[in-house]
C-alpha atoms as a PDB file:
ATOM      1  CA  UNK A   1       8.778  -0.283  12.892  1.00  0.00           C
ATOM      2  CA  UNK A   2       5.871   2.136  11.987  1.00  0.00           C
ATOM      3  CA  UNK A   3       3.102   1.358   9.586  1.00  0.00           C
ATOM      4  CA  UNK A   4       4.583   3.859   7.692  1.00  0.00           C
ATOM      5  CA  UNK A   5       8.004   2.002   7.368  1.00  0.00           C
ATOM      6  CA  UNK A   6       6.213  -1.611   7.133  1.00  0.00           C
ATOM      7  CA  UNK A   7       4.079  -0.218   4.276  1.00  0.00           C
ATOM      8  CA  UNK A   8       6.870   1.633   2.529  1.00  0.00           C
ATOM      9  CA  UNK A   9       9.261  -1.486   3.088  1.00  0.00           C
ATOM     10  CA  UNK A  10       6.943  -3.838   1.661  1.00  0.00           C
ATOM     11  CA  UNK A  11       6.185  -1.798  -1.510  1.00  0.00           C
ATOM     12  CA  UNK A  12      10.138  -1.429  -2.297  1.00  0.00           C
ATOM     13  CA  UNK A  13      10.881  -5.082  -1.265  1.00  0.00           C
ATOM     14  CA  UNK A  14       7.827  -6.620  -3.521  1.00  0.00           C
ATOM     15  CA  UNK A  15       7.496  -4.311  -6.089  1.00  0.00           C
ATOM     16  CA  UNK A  16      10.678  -2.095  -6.768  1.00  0.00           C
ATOM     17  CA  UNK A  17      12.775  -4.939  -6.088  1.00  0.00           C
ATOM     18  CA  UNK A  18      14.887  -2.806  -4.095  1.00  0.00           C
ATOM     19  CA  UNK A  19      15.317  -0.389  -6.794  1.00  0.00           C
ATOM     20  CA  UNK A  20      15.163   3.199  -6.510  1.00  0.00           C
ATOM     21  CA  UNK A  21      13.456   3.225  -3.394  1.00  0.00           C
ATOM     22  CA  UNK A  22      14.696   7.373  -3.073  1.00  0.00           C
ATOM     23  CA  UNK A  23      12.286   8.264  -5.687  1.00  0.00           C
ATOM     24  CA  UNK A  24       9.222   6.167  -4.012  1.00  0.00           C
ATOM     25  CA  UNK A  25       7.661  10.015  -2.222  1.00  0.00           C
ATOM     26  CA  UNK A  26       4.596   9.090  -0.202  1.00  0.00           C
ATOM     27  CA  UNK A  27       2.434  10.989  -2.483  1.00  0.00           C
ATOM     28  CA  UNK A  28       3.528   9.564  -5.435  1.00  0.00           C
ATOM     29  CA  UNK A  29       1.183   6.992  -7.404  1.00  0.00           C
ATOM     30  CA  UNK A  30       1.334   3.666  -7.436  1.00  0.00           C
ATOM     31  CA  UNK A  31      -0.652   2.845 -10.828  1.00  0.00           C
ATOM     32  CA  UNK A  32       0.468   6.381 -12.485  1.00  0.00           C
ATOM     33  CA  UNK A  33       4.589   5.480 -11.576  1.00  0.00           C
ATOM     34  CA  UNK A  34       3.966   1.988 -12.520  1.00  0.00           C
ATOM     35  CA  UNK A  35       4.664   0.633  -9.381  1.00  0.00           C
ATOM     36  CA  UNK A  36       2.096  -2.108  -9.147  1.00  0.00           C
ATOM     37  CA  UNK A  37      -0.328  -3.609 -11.365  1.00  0.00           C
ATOM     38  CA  UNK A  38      -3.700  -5.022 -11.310  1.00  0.00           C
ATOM     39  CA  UNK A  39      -2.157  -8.570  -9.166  1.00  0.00           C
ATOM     40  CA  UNK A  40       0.250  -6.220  -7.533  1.00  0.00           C
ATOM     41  CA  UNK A  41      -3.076  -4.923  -6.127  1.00  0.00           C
ATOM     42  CA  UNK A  42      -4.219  -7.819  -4.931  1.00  0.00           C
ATOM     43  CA  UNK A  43      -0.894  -9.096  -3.327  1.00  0.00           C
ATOM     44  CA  UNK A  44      -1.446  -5.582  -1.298  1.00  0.00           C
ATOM     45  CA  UNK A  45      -4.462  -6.653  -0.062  1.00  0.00           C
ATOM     46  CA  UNK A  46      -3.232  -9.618   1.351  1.00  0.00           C
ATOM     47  CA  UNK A  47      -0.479  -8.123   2.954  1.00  0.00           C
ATOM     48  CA  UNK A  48      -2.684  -5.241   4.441  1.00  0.00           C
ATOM     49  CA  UNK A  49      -5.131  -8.368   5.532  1.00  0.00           C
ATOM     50  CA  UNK A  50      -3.099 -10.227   7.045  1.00  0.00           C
ATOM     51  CA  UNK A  51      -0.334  -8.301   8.786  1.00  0.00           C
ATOM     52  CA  UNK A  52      -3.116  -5.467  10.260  1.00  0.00           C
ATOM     53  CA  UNK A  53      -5.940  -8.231  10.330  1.00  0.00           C
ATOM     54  CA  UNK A  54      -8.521  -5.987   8.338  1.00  0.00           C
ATOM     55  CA  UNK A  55     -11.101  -7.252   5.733  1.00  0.00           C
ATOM     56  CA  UNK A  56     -10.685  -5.248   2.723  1.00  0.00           C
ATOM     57  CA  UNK A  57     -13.856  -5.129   1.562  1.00  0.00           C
ATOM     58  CA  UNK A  58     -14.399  -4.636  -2.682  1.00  0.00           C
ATOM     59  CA  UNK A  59     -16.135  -1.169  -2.718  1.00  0.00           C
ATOM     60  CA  UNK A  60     -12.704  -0.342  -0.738  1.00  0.00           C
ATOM     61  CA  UNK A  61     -10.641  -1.416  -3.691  1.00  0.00           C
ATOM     62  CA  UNK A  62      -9.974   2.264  -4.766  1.00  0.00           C
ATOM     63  CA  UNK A  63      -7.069   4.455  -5.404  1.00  0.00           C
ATOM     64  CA  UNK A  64      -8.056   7.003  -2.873  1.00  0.00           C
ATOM     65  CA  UNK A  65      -7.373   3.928  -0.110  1.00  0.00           C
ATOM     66  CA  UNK A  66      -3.987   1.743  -2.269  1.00  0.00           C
ATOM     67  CA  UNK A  67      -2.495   4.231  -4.583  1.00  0.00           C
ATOM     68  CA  UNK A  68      -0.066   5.567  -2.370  1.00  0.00           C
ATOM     69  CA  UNK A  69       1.978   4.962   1.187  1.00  0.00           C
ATOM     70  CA  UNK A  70       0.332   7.995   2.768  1.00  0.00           C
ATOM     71  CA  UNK A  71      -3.594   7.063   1.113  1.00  0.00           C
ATOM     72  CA  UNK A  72      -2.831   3.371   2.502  1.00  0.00           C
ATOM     73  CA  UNK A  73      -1.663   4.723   5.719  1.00  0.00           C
ATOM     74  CA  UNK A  74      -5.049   6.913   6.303  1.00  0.00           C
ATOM     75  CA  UNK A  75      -6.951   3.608   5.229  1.00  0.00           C
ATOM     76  CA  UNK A  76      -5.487   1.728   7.565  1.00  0.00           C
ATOM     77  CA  UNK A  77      -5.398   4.017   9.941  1.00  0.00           C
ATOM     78  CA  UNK A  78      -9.726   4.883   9.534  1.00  0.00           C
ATOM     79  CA  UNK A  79     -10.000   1.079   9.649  1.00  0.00           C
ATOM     80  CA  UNK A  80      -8.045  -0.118  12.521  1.00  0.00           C
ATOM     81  CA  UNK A  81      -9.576   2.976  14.990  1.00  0.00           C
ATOM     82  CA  UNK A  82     -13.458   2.017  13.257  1.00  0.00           C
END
């Protein structure tokens, strides 16, 4: 499975409940669609933490790194090749 797919799997299984996972787009927003909350944030970070075995440090806490599959996939992506 890609990081893509784990990302995108993890977000409709924790989040959307398995809901409507045809409307999730890559682009779309998490905090604008009301996907996840403030602790929804955090349980992302732990995920991200501890499946890819990255720090997330608290100046990275922003929305252009968690807001969206494809802006956690280029954050994951600049930290696990830095």
């Amino acid at each position: 499975m890609s990081v893509h797919d784990e990302i995108r799997q993890f977000i409709i299984d924790n989040f959307l409940m398995g809901q409507d996972s045809d409307s999730l787009k890559d682009d779309s927003s998490f905090l604008e669609e009301g996907v996840i909350d403030s602790t929804g944030v955090l349980e992302l970070v732990g995920f991200l933490e501890e499946n890819y075995e990255i720090k997330v440090e608290d100046e990275e806490l922003i929305p252009e790194n968690l807001d969206s599959i494809k802006n956690i996939c280029s954050y994951l992506e600049s930290k696990l090749s830095g």
